[in-house]
PDB file of N, CA and C in Angstrom:
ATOM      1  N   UNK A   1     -15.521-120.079 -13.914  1.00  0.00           N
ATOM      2  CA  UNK A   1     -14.228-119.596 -13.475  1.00  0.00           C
ATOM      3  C   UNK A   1     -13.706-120.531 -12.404  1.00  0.00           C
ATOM      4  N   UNK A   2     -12.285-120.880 -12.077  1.00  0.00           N
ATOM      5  CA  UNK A   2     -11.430-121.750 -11.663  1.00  0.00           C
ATOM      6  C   UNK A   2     -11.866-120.791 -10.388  1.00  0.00           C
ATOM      7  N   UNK A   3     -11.206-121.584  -9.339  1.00  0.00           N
ATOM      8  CA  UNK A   3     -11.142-121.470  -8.026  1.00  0.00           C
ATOM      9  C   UNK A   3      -9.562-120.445  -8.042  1.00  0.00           C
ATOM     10  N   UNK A   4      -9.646-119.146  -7.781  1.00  0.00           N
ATOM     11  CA  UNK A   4      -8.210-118.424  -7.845  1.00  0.00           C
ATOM     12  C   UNK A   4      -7.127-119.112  -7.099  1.00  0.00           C
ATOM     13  N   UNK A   5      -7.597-119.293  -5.694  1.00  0.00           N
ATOM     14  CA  UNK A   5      -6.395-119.876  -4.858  1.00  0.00           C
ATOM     15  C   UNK A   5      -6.169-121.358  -5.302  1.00  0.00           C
ATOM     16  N   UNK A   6      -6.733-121.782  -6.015  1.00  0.00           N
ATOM     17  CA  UNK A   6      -6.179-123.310  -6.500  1.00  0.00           C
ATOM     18  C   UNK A   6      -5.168-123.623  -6.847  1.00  0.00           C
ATOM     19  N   UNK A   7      -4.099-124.496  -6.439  1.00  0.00           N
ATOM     20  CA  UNK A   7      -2.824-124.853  -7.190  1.00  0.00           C
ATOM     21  C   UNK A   7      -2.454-124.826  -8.075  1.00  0.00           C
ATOM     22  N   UNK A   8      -3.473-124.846  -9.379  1.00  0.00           N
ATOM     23  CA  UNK A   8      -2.767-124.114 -10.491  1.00  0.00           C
ATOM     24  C   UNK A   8      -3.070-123.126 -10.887  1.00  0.00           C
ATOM     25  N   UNK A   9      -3.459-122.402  -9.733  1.00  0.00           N
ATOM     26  CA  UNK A   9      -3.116-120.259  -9.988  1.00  0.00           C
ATOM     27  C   UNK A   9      -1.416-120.083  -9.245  1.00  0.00           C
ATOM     28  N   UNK A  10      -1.030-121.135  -8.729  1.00  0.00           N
ATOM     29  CA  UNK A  10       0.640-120.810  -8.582  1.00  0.00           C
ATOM     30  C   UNK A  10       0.051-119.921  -7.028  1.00  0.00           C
ATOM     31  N   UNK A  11      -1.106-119.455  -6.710  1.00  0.00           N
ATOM     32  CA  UNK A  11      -1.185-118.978  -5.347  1.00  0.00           C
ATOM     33  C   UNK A  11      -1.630-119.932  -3.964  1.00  0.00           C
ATOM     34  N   UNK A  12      -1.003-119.690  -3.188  1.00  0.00           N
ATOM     35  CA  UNK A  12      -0.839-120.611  -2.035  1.00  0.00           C
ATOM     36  C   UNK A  12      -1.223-120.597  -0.703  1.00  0.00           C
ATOM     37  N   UNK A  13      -1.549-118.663  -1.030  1.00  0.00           N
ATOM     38  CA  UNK A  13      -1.286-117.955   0.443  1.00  0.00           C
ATOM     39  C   UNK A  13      -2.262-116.707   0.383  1.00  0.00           C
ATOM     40  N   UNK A  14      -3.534-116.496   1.021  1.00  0.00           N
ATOM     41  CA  UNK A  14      -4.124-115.200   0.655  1.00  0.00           C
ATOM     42  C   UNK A  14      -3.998-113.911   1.201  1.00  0.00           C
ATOM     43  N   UNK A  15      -2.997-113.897   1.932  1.00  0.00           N
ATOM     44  CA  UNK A  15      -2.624-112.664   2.450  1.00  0.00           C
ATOM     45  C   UNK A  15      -1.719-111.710   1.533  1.00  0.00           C
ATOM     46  N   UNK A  16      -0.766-112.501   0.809  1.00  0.00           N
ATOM     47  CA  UNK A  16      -0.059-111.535   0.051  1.00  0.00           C
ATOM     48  C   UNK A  16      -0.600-110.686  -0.954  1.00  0.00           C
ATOM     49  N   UNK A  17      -1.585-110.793  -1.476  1.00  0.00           N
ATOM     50  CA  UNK A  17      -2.124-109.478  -2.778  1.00  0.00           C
ATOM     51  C   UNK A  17      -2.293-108.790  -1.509  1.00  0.00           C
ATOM     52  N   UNK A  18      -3.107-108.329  -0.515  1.00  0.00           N
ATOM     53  CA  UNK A  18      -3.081-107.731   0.207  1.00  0.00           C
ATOM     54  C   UNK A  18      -1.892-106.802   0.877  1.00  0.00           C
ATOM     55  N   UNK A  19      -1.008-107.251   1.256  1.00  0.00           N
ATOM     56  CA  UNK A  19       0.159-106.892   2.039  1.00  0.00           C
ATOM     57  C   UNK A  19       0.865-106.398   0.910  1.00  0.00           C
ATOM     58  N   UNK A  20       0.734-106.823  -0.336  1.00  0.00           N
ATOM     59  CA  UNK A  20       1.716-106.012  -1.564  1.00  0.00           C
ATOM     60  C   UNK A  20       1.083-105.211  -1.718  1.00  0.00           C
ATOM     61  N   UNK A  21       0.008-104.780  -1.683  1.00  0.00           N
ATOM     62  CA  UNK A  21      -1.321-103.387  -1.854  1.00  0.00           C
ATOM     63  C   UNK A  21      -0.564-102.402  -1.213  1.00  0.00           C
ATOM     64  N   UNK A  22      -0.631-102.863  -0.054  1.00  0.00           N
ATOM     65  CA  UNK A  22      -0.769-102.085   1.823  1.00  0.00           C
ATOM     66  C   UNK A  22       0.822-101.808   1.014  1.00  0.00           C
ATOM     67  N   UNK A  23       2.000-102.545   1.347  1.00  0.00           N
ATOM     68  CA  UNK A  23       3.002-101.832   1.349  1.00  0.00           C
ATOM     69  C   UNK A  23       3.795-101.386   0.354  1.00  0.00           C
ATOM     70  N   UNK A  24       3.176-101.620  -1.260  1.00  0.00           N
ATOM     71  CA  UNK A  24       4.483-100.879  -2.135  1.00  0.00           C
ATOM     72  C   UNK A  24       3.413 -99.704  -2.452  1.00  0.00           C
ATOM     73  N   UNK A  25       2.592 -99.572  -2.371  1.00  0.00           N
ATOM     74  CA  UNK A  25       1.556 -98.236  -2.574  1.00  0.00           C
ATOM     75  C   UNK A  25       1.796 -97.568  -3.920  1.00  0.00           C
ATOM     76  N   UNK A  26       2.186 -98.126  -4.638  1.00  0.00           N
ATOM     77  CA  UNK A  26       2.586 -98.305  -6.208  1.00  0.00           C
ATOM     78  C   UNK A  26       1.851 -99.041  -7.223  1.00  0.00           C
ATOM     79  N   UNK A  27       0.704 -98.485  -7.926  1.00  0.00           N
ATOM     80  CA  UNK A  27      -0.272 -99.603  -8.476  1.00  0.00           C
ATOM     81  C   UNK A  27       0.457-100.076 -10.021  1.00  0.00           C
ATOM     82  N   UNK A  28       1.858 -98.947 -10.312  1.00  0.00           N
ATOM     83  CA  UNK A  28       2.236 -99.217 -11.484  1.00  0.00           C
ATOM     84  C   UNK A  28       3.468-100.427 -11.260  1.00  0.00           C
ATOM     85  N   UNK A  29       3.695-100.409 -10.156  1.00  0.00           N
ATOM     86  CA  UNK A  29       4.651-101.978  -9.717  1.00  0.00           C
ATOM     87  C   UNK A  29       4.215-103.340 -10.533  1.00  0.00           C
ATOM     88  N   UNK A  30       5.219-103.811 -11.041  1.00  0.00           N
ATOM     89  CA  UNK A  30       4.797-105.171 -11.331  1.00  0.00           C
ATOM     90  C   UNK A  30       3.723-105.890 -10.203  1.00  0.00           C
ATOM     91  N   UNK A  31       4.630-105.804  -8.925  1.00  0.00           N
ATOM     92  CA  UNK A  31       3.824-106.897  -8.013  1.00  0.00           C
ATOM     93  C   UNK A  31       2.491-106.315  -7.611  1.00  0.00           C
ATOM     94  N   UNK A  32       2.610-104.759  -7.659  1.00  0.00           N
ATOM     95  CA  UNK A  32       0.897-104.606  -7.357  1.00  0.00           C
ATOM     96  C   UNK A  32      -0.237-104.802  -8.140  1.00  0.00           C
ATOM     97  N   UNK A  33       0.501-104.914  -9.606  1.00  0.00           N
ATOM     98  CA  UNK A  33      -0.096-105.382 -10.839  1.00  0.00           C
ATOM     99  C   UNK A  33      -0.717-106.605 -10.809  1.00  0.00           C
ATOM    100  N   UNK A  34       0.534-107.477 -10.047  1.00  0.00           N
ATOM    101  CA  UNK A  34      -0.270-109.104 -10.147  1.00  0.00           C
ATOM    102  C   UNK A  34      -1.268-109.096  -8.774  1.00  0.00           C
ATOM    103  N   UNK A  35      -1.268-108.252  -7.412  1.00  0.00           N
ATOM    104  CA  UNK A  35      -1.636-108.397  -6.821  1.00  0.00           C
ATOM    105  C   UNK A  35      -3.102-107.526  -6.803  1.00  0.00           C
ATOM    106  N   UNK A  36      -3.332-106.550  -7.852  1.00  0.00           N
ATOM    107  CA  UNK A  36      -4.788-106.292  -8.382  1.00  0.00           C
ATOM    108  C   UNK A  36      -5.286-107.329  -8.977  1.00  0.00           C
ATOM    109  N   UNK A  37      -4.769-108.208  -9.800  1.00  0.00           N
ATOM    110  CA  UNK A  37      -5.428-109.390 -10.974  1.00  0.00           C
ATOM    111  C   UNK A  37      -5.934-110.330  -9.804  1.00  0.00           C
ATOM    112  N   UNK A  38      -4.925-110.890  -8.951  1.00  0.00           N
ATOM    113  CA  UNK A  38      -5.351-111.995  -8.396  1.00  0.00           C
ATOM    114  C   UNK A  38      -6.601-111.472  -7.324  1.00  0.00           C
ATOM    115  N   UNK A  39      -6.644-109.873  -7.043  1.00  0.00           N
ATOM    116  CA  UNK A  39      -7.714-109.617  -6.561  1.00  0.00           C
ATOM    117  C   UNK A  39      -8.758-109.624  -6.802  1.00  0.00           C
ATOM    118  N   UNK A  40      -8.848-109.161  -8.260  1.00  0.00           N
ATOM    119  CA  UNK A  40      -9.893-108.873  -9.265  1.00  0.00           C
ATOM    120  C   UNK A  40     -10.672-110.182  -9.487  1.00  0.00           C
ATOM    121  N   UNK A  41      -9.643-111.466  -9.324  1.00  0.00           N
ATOM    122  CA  UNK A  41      -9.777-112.861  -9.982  1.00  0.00           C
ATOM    123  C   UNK A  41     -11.126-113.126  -8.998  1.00  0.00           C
ATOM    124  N   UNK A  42     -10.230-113.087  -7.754  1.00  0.00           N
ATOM    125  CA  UNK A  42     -11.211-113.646  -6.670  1.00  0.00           C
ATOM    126  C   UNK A  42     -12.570-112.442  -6.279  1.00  0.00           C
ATOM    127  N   UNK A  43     -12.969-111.837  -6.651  1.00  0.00           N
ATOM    128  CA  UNK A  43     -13.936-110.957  -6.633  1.00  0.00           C
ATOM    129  C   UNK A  43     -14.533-111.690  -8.063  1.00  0.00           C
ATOM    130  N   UNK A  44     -13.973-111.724  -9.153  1.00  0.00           N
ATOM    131  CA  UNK A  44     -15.114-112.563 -10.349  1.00  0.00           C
ATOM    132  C   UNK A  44     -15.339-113.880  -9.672  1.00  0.00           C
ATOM    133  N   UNK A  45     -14.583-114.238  -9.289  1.00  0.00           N
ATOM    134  CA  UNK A  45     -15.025-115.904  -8.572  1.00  0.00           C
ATOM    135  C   UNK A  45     -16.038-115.630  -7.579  1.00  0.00           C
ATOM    136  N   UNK A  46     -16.218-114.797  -6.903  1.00  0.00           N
ATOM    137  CA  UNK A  46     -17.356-114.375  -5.793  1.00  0.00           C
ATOM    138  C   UNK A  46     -18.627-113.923  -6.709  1.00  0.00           C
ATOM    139  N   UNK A  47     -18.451-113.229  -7.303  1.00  0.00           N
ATOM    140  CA  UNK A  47     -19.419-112.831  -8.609  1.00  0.00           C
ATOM    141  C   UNK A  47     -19.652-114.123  -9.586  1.00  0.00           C
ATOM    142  N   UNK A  48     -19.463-114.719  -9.751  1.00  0.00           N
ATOM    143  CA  UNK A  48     -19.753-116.569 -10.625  1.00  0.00           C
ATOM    144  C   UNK A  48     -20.764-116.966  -9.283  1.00  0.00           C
ATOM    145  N   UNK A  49     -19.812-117.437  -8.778  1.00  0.00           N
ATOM    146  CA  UNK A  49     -20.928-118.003  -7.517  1.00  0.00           C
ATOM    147  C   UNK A  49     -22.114-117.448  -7.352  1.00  0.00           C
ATOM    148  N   UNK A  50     -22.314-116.217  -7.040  1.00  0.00           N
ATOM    149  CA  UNK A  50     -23.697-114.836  -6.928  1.00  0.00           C
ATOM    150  C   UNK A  50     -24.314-115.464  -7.814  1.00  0.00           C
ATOM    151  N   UNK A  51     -24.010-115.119  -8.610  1.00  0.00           N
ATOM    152  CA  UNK A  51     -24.671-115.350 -10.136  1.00  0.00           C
ATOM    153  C   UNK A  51     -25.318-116.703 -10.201  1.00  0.00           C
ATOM    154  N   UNK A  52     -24.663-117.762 -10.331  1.00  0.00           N
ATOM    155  CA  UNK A  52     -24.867-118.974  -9.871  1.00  0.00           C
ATOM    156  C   UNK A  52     -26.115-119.447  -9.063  1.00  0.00           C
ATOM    157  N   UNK A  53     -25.779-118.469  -8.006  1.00  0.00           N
ATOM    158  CA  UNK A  53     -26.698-118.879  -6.696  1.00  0.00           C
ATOM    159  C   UNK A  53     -28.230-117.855  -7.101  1.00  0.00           C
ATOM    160  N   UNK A  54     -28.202-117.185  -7.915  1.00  0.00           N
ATOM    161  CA  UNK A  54     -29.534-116.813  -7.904  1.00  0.00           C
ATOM    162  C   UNK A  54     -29.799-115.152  -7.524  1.00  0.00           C
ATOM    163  N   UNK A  55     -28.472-114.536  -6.654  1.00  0.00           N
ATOM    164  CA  UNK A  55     -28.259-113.155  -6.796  1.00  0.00           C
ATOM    165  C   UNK A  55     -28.932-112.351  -7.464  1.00  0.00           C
ATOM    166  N   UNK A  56     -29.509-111.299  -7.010  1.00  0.00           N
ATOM    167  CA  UNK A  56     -30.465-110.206  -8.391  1.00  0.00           C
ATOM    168  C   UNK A  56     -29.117-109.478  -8.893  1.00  0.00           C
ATOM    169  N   UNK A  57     -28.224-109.072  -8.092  1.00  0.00           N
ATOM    170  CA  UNK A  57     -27.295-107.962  -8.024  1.00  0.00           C
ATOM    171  C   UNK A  57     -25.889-108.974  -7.770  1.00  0.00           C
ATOM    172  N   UNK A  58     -25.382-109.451  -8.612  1.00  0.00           N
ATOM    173  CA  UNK A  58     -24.324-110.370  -8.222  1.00  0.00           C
ATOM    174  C   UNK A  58     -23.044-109.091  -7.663  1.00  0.00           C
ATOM    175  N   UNK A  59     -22.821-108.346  -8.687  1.00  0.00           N
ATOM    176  CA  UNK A  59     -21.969-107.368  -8.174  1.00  0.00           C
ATOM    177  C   UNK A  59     -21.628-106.970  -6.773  1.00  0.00           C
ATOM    178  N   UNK A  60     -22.773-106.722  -6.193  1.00  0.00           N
ATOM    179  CA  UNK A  60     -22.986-106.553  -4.550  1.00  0.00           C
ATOM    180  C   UNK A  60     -22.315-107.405  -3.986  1.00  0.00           C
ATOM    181  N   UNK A  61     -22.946-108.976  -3.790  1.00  0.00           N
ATOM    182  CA  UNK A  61     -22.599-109.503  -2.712  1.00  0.00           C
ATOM    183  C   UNK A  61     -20.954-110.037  -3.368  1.00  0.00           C
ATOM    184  N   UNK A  62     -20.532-109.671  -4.348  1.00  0.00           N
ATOM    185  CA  UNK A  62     -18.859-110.007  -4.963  1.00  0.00           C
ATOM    186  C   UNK A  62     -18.429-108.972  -4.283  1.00  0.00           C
ATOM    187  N   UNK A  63     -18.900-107.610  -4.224  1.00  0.00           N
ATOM    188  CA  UNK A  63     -17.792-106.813  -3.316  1.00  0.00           C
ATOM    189  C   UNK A  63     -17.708-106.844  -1.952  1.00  0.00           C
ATOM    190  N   UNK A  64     -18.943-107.487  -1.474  1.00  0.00           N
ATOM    191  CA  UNK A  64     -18.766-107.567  -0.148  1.00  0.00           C
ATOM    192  C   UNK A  64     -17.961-108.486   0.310  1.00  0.00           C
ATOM    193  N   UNK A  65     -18.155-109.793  -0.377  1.00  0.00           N
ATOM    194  CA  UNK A  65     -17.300-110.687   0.103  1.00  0.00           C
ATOM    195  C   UNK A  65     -15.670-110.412   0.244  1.00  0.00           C
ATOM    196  N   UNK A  66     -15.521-109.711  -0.988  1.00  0.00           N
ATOM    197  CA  UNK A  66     -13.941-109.336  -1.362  1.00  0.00           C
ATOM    198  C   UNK A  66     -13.643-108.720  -0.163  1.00  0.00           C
ATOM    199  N   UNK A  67     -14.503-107.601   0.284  1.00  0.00           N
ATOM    200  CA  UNK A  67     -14.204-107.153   1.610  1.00  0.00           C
ATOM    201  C   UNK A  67     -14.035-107.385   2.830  1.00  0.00           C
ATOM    202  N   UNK A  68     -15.129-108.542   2.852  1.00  0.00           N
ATOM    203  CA  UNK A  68     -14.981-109.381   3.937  1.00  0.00           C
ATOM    204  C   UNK A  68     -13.515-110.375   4.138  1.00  0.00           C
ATOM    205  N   UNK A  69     -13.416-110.828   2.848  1.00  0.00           N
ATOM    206  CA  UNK A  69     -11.946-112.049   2.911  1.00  0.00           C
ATOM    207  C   UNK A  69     -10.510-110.551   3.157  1.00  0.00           C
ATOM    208  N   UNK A  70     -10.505-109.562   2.500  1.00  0.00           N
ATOM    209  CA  UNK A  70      -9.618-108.884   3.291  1.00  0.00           C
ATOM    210  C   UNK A  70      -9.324-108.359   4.108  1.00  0.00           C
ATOM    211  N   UNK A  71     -10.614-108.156   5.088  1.00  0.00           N
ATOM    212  CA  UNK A  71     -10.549-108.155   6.434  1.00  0.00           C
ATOM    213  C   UNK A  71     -10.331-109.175   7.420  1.00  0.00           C
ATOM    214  N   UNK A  72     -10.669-109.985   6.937  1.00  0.00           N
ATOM    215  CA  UNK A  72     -10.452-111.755   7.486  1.00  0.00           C
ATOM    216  C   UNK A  72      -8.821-112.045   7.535  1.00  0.00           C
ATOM    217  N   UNK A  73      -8.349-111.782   6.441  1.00  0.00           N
ATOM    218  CA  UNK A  73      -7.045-111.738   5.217  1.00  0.00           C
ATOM    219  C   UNK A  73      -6.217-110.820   6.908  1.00  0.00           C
ATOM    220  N   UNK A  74      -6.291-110.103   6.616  1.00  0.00           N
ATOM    221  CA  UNK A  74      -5.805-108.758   7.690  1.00  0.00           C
ATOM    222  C   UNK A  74      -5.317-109.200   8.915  1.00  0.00           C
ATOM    223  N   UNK A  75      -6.794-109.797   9.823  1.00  0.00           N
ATOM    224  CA  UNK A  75      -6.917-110.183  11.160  1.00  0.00           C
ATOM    225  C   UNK A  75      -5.636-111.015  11.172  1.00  0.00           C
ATOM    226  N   UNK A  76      -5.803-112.337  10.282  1.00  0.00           N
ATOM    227  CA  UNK A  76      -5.345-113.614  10.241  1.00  0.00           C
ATOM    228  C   UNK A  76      -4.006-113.719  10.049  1.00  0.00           C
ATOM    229  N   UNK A  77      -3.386-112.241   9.531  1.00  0.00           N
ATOM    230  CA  UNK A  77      -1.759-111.466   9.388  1.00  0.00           C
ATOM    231  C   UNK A  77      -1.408-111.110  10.513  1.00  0.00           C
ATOM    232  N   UNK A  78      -2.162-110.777  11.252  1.00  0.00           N
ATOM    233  CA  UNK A  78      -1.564-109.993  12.867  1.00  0.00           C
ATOM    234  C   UNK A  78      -2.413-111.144  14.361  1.00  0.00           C
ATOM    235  N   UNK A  79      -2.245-112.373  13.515  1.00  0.00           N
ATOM    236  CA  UNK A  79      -2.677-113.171  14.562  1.00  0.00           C
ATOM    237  C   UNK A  79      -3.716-112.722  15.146  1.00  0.00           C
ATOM    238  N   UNK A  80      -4.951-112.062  14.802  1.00  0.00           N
ATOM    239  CA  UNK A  80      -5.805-111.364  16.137  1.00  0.00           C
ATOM    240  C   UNK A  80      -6.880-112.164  16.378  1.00  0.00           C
ATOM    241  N   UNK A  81      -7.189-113.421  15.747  1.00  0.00           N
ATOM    242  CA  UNK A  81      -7.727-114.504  16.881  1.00  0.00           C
ATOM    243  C   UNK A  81      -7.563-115.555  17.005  1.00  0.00           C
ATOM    244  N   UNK A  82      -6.232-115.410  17.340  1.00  0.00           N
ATOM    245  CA  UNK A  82      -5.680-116.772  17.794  1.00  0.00           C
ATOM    246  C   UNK A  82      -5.496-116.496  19.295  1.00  0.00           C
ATOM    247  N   UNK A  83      -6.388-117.939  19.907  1.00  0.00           N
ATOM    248  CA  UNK A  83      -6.388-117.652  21.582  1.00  0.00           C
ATOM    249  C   UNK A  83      -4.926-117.448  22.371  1.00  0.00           C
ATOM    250  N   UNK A  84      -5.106-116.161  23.545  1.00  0.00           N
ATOM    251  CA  UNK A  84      -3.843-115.949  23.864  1.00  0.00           C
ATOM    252  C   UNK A  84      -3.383-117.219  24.939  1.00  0.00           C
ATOM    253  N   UNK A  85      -2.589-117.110  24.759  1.00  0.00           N
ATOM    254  CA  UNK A  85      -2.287-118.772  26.119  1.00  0.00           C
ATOM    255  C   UNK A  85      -2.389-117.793  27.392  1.00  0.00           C
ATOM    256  N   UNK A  86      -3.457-118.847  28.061  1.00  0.00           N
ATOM    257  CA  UNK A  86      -3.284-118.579  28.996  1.00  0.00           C
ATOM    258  C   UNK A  86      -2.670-119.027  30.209  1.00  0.00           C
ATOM    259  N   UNK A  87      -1.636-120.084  30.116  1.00  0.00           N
ATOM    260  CA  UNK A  87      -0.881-120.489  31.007  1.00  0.00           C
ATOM    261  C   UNK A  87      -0.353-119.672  31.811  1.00  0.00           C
ATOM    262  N   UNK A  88      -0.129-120.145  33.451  1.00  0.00           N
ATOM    263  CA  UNK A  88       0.623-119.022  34.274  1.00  0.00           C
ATOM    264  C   UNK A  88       2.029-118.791  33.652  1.00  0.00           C
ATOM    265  N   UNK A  89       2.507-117.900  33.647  1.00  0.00           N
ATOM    266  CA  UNK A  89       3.940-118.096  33.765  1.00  0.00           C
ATOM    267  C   UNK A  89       5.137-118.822  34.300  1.00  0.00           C
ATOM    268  N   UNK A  90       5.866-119.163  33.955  1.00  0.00           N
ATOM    269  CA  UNK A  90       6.954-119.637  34.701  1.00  0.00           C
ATOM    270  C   UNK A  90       7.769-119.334  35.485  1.00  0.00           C
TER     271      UNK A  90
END
């Protein structure tokens, strides 16, 4: 299986399946439609790799990861670790 976020999945950006989840809360939406697939994609791509690597239970560590990159996914939407400046004020 291809690398999902690769340039020719047309995706660019991994926050959006996410944020189309979170806000049309509509799984029969077109866009939440594409934004389950491209989820699904990258969870089989985590599951190839498992598998790959020797995994007893590839399934497992594919959902964890999925979980992990949308929590990552999340943080990385609301800036939450990007260092705050700490310059004095002006």
């Amino acid at each position: 299986m291809s690398n999902p976020w690769s340039a020719s999945s047309g995706i660019s950006c991994p926050r959006p399946p996410l944020a189309v989840q979170i806000e049309l809360k509509d799984p029969s939406h077109p866009a939440s439609q594409v934004a389950h697939r491209v989820k699904a994609n990258l969870t089989a791509f985590f599951r190839t790799e498992a598998e790959q690597g020797g995994a007893d239970d590839p399934d497992l560590p594919a959902r964890q990861l999925s979980l992990i990159f949308d929590g990552a996914s999340a943080r990385a939407g609301i800036k939450a670790d990007t260092p705050l400046d700490s310059s004095p004020p002006p």
